[in-house]
N, C-alpha and C. Protein backbone atom coordinates (compact mmCIF):
# COMPACT_ATOMS: atom_id res chain seq x y z
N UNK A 1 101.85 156.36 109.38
CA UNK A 1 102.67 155.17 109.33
C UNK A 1 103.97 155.36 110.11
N UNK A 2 104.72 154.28 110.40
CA UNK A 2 105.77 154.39 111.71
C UNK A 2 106.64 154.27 111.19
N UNK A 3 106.88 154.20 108.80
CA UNK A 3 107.89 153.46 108.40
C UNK A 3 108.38 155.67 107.66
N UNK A 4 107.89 156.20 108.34
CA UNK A 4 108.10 157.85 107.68
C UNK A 4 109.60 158.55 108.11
N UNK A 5 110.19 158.79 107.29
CA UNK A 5 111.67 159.11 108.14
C UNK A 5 111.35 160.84 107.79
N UNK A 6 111.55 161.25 109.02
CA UNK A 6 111.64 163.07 108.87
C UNK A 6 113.04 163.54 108.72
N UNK A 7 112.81 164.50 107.88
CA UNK A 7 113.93 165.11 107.77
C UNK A 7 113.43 167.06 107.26
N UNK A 8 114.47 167.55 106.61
CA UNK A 8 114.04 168.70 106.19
C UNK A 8 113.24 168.74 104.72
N UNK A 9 112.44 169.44 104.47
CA UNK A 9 111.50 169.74 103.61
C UNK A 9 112.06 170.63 102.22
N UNK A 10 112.28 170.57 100.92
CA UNK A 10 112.47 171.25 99.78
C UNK A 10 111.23 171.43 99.02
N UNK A 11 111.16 172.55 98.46
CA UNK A 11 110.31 173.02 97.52
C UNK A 11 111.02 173.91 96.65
N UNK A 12 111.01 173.20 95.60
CA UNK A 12 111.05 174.11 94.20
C UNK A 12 110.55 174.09 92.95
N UNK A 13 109.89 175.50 92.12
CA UNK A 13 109.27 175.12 91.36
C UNK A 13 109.87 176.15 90.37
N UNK A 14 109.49 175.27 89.17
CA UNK A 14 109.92 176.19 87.72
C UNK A 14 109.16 176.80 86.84
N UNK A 15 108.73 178.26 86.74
CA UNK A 15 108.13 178.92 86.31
C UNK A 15 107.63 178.88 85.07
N UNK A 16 106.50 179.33 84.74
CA UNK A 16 105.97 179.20 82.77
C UNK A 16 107.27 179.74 82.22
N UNK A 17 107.71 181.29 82.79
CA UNK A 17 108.99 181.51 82.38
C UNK A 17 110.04 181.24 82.07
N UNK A 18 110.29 180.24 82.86
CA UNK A 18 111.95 179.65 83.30
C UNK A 18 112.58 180.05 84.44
N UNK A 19 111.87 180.86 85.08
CA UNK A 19 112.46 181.19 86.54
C UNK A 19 112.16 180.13 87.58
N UNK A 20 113.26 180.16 88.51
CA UNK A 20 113.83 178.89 89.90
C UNK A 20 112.93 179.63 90.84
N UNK A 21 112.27 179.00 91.95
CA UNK A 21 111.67 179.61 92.85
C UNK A 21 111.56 178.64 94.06
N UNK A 22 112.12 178.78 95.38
CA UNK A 22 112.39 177.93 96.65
C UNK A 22 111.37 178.45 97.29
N UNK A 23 110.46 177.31 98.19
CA UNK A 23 109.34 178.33 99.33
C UNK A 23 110.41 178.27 100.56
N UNK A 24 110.65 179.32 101.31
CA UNK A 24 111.04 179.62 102.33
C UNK A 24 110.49 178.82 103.56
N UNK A 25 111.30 178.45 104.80
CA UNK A 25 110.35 177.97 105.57
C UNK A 25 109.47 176.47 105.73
N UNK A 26 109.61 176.15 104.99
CA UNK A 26 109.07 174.63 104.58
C UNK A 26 109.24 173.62 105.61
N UNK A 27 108.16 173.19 106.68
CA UNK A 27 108.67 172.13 107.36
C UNK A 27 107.68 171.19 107.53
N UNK A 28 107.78 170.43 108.87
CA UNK A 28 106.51 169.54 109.20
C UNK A 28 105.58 170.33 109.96
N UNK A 29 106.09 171.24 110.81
CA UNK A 29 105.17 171.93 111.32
C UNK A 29 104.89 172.91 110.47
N UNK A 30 105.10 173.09 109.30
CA UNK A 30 104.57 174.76 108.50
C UNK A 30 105.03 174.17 107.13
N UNK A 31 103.97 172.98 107.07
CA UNK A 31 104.48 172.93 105.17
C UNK A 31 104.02 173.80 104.24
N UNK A 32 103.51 174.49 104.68
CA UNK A 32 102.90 175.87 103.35
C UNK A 32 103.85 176.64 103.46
N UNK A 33 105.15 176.84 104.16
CA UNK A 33 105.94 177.57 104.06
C UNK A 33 105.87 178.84 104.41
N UNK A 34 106.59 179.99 104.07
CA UNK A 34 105.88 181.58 104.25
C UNK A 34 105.97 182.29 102.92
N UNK A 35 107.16 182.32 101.75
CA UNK A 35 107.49 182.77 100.60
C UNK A 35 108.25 182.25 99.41
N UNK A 36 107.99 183.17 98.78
CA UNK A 36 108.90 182.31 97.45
C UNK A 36 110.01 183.03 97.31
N UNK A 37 111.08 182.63 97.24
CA UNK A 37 112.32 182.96 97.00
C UNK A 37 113.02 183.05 95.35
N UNK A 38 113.07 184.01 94.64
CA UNK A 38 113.52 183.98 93.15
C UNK A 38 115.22 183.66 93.40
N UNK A 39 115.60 182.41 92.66
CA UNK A 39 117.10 181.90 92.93
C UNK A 39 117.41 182.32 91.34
N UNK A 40 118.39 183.04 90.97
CA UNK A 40 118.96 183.49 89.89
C UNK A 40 119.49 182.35 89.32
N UNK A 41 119.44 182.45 88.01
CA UNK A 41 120.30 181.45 87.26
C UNK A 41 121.73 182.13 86.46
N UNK A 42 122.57 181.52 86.03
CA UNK A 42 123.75 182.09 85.47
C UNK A 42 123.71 182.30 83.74
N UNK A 43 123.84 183.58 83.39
CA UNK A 43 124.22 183.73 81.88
C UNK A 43 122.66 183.68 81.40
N UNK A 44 121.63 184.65 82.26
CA UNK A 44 120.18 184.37 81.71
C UNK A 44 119.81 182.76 81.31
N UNK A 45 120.13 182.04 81.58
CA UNK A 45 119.35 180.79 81.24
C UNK A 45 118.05 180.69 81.72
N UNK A 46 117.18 179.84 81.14
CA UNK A 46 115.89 179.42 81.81
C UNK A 46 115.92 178.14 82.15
N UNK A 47 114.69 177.62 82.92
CA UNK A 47 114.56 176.20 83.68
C UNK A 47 113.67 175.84 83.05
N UNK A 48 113.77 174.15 82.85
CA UNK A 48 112.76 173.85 82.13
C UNK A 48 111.97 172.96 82.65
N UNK A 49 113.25 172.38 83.83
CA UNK A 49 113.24 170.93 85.06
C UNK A 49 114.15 171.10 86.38
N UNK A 50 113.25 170.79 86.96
CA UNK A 50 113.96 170.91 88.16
C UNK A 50 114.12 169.69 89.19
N UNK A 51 114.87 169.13 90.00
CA UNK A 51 114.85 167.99 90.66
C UNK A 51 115.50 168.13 92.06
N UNK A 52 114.96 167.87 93.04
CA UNK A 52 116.19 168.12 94.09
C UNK A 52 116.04 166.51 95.15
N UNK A 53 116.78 165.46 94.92
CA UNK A 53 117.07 164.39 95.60
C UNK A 53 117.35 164.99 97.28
N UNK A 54 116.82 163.81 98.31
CA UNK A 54 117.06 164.11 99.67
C UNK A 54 118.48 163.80 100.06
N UNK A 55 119.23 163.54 99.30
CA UNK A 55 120.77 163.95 99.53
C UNK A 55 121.66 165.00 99.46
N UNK A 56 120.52 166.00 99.09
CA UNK A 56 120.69 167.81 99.12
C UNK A 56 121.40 168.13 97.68
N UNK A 57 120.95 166.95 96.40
CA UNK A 57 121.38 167.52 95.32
C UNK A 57 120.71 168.07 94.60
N UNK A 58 120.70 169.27 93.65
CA UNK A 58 119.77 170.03 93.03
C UNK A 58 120.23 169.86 91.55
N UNK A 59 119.54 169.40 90.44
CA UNK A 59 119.81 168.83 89.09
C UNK A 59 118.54 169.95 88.40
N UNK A 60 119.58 171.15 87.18
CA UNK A 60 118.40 171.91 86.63
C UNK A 60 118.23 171.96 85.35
N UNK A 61 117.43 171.21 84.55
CA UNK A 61 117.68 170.85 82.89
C UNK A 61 117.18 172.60 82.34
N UNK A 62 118.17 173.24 81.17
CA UNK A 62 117.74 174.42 80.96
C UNK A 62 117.20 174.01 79.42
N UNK A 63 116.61 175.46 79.01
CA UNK A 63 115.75 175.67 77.87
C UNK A 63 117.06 175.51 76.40
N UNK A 64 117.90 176.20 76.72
CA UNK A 64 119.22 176.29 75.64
C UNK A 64 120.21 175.31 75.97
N UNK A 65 119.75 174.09 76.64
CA UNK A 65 121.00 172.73 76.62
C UNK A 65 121.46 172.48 77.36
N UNK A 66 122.63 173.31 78.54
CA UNK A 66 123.06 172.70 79.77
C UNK A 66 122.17 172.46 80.64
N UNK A 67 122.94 171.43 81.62
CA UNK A 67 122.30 171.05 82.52
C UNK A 67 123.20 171.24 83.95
N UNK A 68 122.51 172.34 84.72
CA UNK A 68 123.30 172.75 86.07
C UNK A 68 123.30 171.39 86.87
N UNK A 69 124.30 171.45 88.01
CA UNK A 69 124.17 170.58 89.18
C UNK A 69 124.63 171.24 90.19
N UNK A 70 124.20 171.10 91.58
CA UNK A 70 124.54 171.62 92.92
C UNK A 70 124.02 170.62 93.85
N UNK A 71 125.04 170.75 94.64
CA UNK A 71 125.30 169.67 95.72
C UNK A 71 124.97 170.33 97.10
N UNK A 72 124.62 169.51 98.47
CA UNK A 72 124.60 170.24 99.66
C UNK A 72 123.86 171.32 99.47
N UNK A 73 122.80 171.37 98.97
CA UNK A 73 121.40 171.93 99.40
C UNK A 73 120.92 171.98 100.50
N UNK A 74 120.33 172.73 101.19
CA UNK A 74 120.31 173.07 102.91
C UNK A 74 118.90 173.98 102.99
N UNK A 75 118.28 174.10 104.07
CA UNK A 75 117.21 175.36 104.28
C UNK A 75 117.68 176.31 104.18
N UNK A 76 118.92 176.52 104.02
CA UNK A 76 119.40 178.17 103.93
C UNK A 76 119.79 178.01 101.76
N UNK A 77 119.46 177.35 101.65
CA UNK A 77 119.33 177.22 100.25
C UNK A 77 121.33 177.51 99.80
């Protein structure tokens, strides 16, 4: 379709664990990416949800109550 706007590609997924994980590499020409990247969380928390809007915001609901936010998300993560 001609109505597809390209831009850069995010992947993230949240583990049975609670661990954050970004695929490296992610594009139109190479959407399988190459790796998974383990992104630390602060004060041991776990993930329970993860969301990342194409305005480069990253929203992470945890297992014990807060809820992180980060802004300007980028391929360099």
């Amino acid at each position: 379709p001609n109505n597809i706007i390209k831009g850069y590609l995010s992947v993230w997924i949240v583990s049975n664990n609670g661990k954050i994980f970004y695929r490296e590499n992610v594009s139109f020409e190479n959407p399988e990416g190459t790796n998974w990247l383990d992104i630390e969380l602060p004060e041991d928390l776990n993930a329970l949800s993860i969301s990342c809007n194409q305005d480069g915001s990253l929203w992470v609901i945890t297992c014990e109550g807060p809820i992180l936010f980060r802004t300007e998300i980028t391929t360099e993560v």
